[in-house]
C-alpha atoms as a PDB file:
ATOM      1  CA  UNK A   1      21.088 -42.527  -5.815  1.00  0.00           C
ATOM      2  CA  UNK A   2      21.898 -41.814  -9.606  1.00  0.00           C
ATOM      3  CA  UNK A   3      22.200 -38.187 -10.696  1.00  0.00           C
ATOM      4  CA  UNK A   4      22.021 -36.598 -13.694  1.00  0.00           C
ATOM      5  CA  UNK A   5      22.065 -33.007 -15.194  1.00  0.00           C
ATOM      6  CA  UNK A   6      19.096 -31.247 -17.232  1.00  0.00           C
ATOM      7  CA  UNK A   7      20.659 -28.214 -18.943  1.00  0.00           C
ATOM      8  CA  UNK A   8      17.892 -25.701 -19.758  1.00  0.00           C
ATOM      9  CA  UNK A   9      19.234 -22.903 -22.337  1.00  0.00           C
ATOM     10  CA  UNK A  10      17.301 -19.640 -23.599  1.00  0.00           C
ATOM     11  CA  UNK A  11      17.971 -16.433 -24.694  1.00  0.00           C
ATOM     12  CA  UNK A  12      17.156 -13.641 -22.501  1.00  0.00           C
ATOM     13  CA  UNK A  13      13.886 -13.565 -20.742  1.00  0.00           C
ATOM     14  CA  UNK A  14      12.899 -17.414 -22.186  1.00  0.00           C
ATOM     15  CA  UNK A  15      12.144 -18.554 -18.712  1.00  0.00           C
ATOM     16  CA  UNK A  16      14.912 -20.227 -18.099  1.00  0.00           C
ATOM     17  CA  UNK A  17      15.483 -19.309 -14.138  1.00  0.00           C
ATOM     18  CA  UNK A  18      11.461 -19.607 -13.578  1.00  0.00           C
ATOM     19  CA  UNK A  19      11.204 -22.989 -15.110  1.00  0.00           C
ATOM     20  CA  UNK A  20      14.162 -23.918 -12.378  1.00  0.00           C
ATOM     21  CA  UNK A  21      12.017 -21.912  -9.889  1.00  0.00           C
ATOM     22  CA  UNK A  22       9.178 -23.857 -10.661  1.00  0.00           C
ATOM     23  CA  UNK A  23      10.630 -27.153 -10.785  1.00  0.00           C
ATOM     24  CA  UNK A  24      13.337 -27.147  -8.136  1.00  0.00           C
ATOM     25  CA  UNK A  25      12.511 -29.088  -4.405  1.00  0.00           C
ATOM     26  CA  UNK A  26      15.354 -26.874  -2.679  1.00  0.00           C
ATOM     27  CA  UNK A  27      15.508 -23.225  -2.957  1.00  0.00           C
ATOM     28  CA  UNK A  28      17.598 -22.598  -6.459  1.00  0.00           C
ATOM     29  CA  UNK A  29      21.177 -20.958  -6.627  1.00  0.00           C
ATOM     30  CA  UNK A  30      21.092 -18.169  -8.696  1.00  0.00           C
ATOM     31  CA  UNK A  31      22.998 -15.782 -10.390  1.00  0.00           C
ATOM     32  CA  UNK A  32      20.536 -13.460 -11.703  1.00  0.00           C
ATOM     33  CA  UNK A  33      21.811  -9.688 -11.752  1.00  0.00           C
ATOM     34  CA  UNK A  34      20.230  -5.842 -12.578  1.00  0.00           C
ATOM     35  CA  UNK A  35      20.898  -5.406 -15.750  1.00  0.00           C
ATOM     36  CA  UNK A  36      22.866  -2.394 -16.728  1.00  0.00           C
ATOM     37  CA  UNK A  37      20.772  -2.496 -19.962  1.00  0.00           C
ATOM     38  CA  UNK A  38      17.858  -2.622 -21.496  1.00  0.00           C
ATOM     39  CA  UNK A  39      17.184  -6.196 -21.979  1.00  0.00           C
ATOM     40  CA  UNK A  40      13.406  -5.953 -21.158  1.00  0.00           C
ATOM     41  CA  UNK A  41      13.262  -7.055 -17.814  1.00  0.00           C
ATOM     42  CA  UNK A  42      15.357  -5.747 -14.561  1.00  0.00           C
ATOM     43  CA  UNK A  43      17.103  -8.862 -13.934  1.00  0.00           C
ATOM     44  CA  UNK A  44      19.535 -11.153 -16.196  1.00  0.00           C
ATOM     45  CA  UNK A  45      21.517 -13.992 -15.348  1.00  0.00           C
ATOM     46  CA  UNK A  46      25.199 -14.353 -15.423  1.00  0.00           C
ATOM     47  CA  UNK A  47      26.310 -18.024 -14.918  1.00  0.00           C
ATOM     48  CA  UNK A  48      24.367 -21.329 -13.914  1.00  0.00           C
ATOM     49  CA  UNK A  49      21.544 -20.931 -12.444  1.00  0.00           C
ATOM     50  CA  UNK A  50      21.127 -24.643 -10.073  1.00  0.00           C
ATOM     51  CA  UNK A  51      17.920 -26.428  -9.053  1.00  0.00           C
ATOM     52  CA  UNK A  52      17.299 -30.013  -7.900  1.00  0.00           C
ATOM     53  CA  UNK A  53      14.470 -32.427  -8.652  1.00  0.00           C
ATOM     54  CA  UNK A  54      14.009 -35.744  -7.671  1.00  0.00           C
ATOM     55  CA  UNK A  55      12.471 -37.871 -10.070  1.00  0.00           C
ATOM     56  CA  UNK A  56      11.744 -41.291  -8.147  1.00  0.00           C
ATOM     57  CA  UNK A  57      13.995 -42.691  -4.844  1.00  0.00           C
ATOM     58  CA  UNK A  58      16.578 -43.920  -6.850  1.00  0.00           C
ATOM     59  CA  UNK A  59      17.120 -41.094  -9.585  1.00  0.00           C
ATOM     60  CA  UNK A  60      18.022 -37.117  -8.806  1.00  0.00           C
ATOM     61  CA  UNK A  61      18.368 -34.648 -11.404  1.00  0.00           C
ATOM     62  CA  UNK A  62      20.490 -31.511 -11.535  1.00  0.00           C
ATOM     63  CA  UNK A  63      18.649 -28.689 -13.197  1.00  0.00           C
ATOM     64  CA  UNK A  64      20.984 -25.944 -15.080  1.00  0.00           C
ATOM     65  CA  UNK A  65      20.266 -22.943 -16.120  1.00  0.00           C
ATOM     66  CA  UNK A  66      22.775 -21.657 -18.518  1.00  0.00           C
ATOM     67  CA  UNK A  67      22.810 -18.447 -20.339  1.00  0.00           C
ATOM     68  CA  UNK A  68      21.935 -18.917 -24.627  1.00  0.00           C
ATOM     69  CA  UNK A  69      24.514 -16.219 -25.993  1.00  0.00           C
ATOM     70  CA  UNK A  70      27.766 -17.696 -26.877  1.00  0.00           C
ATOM     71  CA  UNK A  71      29.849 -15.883 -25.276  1.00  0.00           C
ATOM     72  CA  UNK A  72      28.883 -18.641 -22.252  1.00  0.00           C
ATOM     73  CA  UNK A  73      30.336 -21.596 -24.222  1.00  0.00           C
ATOM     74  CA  UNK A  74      32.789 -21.811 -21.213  1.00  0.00           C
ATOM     75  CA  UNK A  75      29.234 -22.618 -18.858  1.00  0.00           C
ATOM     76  CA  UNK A  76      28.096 -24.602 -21.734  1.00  0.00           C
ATOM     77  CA  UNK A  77      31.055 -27.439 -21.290  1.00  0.00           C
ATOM     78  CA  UNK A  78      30.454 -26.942 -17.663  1.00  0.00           C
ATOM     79  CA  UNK A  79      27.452 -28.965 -18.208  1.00  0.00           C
ATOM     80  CA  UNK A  80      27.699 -31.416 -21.029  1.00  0.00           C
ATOM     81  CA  UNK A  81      28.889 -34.113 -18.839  1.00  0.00           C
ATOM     82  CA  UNK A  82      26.130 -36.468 -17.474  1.00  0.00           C
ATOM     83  CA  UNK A  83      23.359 -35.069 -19.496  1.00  0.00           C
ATOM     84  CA  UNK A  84      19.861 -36.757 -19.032  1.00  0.00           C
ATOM     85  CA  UNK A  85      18.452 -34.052 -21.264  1.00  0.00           C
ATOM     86  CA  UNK A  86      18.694 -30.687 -22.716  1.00  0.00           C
ATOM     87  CA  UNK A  87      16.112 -28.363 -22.672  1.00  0.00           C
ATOM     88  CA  UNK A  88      15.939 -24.849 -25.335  1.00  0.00           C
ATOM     89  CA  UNK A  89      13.719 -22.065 -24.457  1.00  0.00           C
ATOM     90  CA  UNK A  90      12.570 -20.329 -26.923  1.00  0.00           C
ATOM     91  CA  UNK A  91      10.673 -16.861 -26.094  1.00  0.00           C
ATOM     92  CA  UNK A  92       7.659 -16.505 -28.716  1.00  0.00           C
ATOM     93  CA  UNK A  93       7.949 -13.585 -30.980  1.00  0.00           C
ATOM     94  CA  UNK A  94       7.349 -11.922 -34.435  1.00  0.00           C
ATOM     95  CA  UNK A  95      10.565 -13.490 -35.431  1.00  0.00           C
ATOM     96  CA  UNK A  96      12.569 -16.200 -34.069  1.00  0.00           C
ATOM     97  CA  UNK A  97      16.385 -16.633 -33.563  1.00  0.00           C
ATOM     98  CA  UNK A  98      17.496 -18.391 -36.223  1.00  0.00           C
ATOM     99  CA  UNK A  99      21.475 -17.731 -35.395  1.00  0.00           C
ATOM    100  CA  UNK A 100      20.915 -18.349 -31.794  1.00  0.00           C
ATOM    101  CA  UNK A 101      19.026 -21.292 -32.095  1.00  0.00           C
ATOM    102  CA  UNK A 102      21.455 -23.044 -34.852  1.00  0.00           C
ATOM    103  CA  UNK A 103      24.380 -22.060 -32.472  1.00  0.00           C
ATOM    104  CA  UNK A 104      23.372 -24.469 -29.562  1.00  0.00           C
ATOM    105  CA  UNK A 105      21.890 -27.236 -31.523  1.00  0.00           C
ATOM    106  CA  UNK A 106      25.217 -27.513 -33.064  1.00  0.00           C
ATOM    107  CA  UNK A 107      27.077 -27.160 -29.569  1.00  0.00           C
ATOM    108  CA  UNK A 108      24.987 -29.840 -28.084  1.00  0.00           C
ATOM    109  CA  UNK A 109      23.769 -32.278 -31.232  1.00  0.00           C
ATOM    110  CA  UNK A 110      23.030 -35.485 -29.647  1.00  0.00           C
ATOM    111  CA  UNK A 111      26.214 -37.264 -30.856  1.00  0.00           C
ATOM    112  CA  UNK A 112      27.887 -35.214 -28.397  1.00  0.00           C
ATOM    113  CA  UNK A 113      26.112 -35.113 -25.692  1.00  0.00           C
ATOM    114  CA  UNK A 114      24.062 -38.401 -25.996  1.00  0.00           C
ATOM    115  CA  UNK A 115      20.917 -36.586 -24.413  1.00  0.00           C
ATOM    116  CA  UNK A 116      17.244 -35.691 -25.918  1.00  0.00           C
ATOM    117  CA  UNK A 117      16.579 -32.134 -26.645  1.00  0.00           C
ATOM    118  CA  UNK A 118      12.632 -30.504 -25.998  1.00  0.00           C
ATOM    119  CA  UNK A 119      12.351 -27.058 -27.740  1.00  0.00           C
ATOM    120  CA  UNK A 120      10.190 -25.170 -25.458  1.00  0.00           C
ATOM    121  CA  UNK A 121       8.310 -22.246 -26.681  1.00  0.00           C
ATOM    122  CA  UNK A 122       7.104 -19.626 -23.702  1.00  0.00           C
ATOM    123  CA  UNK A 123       5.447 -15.971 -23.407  1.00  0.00           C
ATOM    124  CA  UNK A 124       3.206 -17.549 -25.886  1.00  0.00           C
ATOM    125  CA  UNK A 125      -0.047 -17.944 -24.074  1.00  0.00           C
ATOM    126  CA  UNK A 126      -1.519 -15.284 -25.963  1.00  0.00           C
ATOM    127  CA  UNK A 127      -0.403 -16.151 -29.820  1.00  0.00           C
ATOM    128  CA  UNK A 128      -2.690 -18.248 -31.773  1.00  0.00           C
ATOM    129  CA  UNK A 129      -3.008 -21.860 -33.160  1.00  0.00           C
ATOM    130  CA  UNK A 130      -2.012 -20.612 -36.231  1.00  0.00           C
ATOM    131  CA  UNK A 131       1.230 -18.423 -34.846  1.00  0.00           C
ATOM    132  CA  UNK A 132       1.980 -21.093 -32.587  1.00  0.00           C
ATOM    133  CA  UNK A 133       2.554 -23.586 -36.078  1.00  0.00           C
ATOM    134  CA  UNK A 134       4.210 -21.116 -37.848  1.00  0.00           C
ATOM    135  CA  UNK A 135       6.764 -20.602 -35.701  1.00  0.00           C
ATOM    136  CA  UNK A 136       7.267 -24.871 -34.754  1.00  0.00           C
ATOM    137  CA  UNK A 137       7.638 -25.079 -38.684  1.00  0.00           C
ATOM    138  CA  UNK A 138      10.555 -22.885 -38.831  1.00  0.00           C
ATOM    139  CA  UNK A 139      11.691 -24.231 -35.521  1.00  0.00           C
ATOM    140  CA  UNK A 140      11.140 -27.976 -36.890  1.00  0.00           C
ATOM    141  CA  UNK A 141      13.019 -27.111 -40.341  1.00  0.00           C
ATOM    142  CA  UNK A 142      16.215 -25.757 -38.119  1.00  0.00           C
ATOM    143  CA  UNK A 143      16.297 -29.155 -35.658  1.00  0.00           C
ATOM    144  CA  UNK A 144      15.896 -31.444 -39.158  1.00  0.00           C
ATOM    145  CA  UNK A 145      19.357 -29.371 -40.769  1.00  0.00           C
ATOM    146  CA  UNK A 146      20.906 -30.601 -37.189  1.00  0.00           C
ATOM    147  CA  UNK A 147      19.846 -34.071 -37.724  1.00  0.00           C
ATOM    148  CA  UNK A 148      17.862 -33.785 -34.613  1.00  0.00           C
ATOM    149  CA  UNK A 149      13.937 -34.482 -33.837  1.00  0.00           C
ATOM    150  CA  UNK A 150      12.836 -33.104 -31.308  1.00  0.00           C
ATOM    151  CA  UNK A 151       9.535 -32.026 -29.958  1.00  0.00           C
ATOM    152  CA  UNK A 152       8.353 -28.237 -29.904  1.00  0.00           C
ATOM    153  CA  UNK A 153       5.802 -27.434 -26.531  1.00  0.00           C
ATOM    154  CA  UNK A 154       4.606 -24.697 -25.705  1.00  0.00           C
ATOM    155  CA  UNK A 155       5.594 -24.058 -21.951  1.00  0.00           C
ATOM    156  CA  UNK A 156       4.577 -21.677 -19.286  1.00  0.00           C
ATOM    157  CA  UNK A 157       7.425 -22.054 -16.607  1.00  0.00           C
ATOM    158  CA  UNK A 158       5.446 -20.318 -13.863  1.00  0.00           C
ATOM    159  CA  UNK A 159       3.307 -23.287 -14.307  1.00  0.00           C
ATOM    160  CA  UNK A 160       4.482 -26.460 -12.153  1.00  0.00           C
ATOM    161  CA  UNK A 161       2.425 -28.964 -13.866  1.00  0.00           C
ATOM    162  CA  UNK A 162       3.102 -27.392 -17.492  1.00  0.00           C
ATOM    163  CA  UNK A 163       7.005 -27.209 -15.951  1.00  0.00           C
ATOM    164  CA  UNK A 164       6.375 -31.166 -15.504  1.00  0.00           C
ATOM    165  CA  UNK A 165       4.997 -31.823 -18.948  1.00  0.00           C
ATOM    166  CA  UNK A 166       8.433 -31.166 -19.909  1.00  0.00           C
ATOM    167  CA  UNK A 167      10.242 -33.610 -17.981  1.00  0.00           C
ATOM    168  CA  UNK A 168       7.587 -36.415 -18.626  1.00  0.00           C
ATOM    169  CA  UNK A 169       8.475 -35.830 -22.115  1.00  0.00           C
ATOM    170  CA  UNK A 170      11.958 -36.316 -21.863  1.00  0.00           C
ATOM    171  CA  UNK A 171      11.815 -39.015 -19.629  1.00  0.00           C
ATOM    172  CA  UNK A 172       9.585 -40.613 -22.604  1.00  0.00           C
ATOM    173  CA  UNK A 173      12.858 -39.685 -25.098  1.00  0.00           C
ATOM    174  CA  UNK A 174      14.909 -41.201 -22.675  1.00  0.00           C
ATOM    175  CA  UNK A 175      13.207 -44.634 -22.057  1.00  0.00           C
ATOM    176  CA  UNK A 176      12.800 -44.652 -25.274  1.00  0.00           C
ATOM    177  CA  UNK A 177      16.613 -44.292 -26.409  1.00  0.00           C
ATOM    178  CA  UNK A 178      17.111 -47.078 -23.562  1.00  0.00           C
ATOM    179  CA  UNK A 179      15.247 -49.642 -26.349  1.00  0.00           C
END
């Protein structure tokens, strides 16, 4: 059996560790915490969150949730070995992370790491068409300074068939890069 990694990356509260959740056959490892500040939410996680999927009999793929700050660019290396995709969360809101953002699609630009990126946006199932374009504009603008296309989905992790839609797009990517 072949495996290969899926590194899912996020700021805090993206949905990182609930997309693994929702994706994962096994019970996930995780290293989720109580935050000792006010991030939003009670829990944050700390390292690499790990989930497994199999994809067919012949192909199983490592899902790894890493933290977005950069102060975890010693998890980030952890993981760029392997790669059968990359995966950024992006949580919808008034105003996106530009900094953030530009940080790990310079880390992991595809002539590093040889792997399709997805941009996922999530907490969004209440913005609007017109929100929802606004915000893959700027996102779009950011990935084409990189050199990198990439899709932008919207993505509810809680959902396991939404979850999918992400991995049936980089599988897509990847077939594709096979050509």
């Amino acid at each position: 059996m072949e495996y290969f990694k899926l590194a899912i990356f996020g700021e805090v509260g993206s949905g990182k560790s609930c997309l693994i959740k929702t994706l994962s056959e096994i019970a996930p490892l995780e290293t989720e915490v109580e935050s000792s500040v006010d991030i939003g939410k009670q829990f944050t996680t700390v390292g690499i969150d790990y989930g497994r999927i199999c994809l067919d009999e012949t192909v199983a793929l490592g899902l790894y949730g890493v933290p977005g700050q950069e102060r975890y660019t010693f998890l980030w290396e952890m993981v760029t070995t392997s790669l059968w995709g990359v995966v950024i969360l992006i949580k919808f809101d008034e105003e996106l992370n530009e900094s953030d953002l530009k940080t790990l699609l310079h880390f992991f630009y595809p002539e590093r790491t040889d792997a399709p990126c997805v941009i996922g946006l999530t907490h969004a199932e209440n913005a609007t068409a017109e929100e929802i374009g606004e915000i893959s504009a700027k996102i779009q603008k950011i990935l084409l300074s990189h050199g990198i296309v990439s899709p932008v989905l919207r993505v509810d992790s809680r959902d396991k068939g939404n979850a999918m839609s992400v991995l049936y797009t980089l599988n897509t990517m990847t077939a594709y890069k096979k050509k």
